[in-house]
N, C-alpha and C. Protein backbone atom coordinates (compact mmCIF):
# COMPACT_ATOMS: atom_id res chain seq x y z
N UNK A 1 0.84 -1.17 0.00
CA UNK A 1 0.00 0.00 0.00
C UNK A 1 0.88 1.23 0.00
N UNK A 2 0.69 2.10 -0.76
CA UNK A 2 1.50 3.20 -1.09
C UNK A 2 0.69 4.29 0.09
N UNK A 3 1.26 5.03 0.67
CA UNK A 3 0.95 6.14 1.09
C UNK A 3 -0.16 6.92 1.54
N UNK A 4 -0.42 7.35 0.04
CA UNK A 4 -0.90 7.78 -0.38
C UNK A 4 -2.63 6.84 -1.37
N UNK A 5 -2.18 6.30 -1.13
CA UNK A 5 -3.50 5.04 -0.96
C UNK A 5 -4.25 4.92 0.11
N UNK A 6 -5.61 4.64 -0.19
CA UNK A 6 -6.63 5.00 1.17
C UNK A 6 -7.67 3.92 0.72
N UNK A 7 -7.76 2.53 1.46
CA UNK A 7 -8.79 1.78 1.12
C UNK A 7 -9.90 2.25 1.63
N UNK A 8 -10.75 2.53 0.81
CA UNK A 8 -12.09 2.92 1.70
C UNK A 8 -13.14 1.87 2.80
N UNK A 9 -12.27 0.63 2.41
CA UNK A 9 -12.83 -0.27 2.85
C UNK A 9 -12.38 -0.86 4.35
N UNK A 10 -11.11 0.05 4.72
CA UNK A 10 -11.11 -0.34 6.17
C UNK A 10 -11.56 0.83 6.99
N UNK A 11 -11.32 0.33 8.08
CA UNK A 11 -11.94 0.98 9.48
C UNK A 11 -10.88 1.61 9.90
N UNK A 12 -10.65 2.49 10.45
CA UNK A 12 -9.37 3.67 11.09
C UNK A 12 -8.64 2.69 11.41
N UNK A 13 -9.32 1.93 12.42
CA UNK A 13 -8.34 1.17 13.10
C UNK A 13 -7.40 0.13 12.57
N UNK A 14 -8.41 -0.12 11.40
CA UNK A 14 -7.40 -1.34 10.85
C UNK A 14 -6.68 -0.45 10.02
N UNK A 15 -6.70 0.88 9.44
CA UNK A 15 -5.61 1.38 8.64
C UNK A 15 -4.18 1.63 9.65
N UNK A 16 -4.73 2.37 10.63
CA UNK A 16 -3.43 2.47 11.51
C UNK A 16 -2.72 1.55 11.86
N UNK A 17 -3.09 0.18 12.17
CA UNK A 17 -2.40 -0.70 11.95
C UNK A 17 -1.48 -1.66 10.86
N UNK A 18 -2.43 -1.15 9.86
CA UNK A 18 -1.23 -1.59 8.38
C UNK A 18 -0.73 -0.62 8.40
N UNK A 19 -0.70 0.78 8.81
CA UNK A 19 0.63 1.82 8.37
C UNK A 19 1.67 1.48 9.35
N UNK A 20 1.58 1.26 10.73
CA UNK A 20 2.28 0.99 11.70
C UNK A 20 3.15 -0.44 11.69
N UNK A 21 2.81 -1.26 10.83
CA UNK A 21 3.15 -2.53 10.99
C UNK A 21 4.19 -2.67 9.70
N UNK A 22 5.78 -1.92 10.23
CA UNK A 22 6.27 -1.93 9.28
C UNK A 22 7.24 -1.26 10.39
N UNK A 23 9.28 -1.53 9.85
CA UNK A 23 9.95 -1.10 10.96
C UNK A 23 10.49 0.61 10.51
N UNK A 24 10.03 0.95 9.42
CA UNK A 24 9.99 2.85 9.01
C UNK A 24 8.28 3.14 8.29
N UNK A 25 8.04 3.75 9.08
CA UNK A 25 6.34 4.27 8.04
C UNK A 25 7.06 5.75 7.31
N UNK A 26 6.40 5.66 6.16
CA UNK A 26 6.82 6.41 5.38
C UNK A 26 6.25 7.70 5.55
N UNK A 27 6.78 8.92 5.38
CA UNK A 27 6.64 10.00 5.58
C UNK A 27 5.13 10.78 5.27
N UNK A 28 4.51 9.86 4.11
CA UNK A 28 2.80 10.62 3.73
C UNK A 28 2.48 9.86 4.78
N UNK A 29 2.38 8.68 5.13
CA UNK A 29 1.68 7.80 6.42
C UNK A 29 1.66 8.52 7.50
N UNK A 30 2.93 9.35 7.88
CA UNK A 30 2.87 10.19 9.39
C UNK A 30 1.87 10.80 9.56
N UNK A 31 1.55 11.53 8.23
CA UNK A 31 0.17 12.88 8.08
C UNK A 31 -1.11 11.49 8.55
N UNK A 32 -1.14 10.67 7.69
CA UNK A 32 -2.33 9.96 7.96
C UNK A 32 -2.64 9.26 8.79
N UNK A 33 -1.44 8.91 9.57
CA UNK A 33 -1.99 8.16 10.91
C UNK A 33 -2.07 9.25 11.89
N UNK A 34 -1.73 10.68 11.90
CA UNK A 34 -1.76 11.57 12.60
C UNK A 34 -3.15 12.31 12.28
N UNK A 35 -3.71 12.20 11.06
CA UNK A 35 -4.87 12.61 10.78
C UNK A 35 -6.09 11.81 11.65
N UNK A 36 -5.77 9.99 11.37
CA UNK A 36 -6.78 9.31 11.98
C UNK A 36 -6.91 9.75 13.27
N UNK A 37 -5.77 9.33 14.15
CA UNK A 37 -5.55 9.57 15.92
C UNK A 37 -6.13 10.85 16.01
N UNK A 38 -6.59 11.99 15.31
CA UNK A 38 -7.13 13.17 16.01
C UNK A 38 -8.43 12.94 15.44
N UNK A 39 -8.55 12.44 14.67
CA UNK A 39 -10.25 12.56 13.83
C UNK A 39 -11.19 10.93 14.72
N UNK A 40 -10.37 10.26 15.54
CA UNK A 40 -11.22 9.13 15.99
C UNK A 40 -10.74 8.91 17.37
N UNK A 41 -11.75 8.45 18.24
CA UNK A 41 -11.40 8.15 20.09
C UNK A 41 -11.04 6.66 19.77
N UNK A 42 -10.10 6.32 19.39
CA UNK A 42 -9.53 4.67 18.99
C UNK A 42 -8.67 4.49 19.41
N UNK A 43 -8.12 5.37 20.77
CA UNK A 43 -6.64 4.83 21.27
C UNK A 43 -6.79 3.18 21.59
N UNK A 44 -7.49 3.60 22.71
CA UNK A 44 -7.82 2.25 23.01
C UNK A 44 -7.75 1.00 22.49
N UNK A 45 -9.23 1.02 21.58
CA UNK A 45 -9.13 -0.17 20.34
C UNK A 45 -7.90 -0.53 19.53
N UNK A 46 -7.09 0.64 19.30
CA UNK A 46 -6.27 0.08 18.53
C UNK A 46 -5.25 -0.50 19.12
N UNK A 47 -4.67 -0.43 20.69
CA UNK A 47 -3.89 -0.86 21.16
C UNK A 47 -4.48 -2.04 21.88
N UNK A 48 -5.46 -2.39 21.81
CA UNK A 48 -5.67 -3.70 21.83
C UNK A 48 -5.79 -4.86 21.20
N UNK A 49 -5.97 -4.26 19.70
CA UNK A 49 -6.05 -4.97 18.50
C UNK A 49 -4.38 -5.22 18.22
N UNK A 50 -3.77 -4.08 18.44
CA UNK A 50 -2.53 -4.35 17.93
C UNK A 50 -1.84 -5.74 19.24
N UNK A 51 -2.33 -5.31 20.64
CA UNK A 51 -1.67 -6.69 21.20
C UNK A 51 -2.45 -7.76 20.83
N UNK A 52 -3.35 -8.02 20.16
CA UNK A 52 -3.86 -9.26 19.74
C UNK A 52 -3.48 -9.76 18.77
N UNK A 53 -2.66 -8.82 17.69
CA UNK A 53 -1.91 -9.54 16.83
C UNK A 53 -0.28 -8.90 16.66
N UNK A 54 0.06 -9.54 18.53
CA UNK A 54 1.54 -9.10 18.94
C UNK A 54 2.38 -8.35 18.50
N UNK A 55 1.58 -6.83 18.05
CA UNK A 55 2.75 -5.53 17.43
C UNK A 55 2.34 -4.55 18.78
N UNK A 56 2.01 -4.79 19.62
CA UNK A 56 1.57 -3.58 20.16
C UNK A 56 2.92 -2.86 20.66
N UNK A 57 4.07 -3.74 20.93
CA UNK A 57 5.72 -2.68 21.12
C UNK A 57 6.16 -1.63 19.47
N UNK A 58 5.21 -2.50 18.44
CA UNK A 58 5.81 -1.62 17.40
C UNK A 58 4.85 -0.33 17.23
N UNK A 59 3.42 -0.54 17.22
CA UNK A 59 2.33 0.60 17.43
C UNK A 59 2.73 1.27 18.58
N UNK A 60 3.07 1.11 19.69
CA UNK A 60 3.59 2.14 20.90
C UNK A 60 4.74 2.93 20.36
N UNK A 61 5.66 2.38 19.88
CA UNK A 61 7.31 2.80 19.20
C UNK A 61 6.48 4.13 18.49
N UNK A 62 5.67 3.81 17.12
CA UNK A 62 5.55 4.76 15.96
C UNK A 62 4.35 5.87 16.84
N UNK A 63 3.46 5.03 17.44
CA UNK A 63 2.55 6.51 17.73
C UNK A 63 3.53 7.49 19.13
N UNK A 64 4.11 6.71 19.82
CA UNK A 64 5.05 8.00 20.23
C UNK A 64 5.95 8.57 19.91
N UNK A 65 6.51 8.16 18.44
CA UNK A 65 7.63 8.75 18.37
C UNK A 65 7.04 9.76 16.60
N UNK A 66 5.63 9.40 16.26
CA UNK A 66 5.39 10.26 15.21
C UNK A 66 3.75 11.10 15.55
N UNK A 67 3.30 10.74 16.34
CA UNK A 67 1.65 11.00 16.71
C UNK A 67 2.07 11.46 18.34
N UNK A 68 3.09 11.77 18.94
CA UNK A 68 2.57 11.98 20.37
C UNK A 68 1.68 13.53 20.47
N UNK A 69 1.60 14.36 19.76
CA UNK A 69 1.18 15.32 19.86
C UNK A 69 -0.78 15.11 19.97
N UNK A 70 -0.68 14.61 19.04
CA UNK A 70 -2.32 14.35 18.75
C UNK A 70 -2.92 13.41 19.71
N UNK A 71 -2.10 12.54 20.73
CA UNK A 71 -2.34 11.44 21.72
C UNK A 71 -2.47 12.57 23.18
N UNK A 72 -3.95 11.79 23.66
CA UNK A 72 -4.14 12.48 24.63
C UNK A 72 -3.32 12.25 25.61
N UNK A 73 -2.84 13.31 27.06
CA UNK A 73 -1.50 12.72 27.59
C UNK A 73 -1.69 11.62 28.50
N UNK A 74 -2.69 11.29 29.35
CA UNK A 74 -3.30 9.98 29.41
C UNK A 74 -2.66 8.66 28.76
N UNK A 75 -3.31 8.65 27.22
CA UNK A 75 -2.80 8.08 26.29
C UNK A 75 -1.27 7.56 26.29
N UNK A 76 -0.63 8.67 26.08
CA UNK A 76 0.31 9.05 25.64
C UNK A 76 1.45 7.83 26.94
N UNK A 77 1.06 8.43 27.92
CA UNK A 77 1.63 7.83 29.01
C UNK A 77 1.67 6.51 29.16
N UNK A 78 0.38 5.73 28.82
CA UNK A 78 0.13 4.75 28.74
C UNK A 78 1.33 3.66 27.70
N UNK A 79 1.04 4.39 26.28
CA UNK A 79 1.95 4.13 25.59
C UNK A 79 3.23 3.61 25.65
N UNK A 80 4.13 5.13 26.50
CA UNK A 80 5.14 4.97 26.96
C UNK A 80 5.55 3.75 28.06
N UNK A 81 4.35 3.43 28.93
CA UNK A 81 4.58 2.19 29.78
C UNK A 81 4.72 1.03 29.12
């Protein structure tokens, strides 16, 4: 999936997780997983989905080190644990 590609057919959550599930997300992905995390209340879900299919150290890695701004600090903290 390029970038700049947008299946209309997934759910936030499952996009943030195919952009995240990769060991560099590419630079248009930052905008769009930074777009989703402010446009949806899916912290949660997604970090549970992601430990259910054992990336949740790599989804913690990318949303704090490219999305911490848009992560509530709650969130954010969580993350970091």
């Amino acid at each position: 999936m390029r970038s700049s590609d947008t299946d209309p057919q997934l759910a936030p959550r499952e996009e943030i997780l195919l952009r995240v599930a990769r060991t560099r997300v590419e630079y248009a992905g930052i905008y769009r997983i930074r777009s989703l995390i402010e446009e949806t209340d899916l912290l949660a879900e997604v970090v549970a989905a992601a430990a259910d299919q054992g990336m949740a150290p790599l989804l913690c890695h990318h949303l704090i080190n490219i999305a911490a701004e848009q992560l509530p600090p709650l969130g954010r903290e969580q993350l970091r644990q």
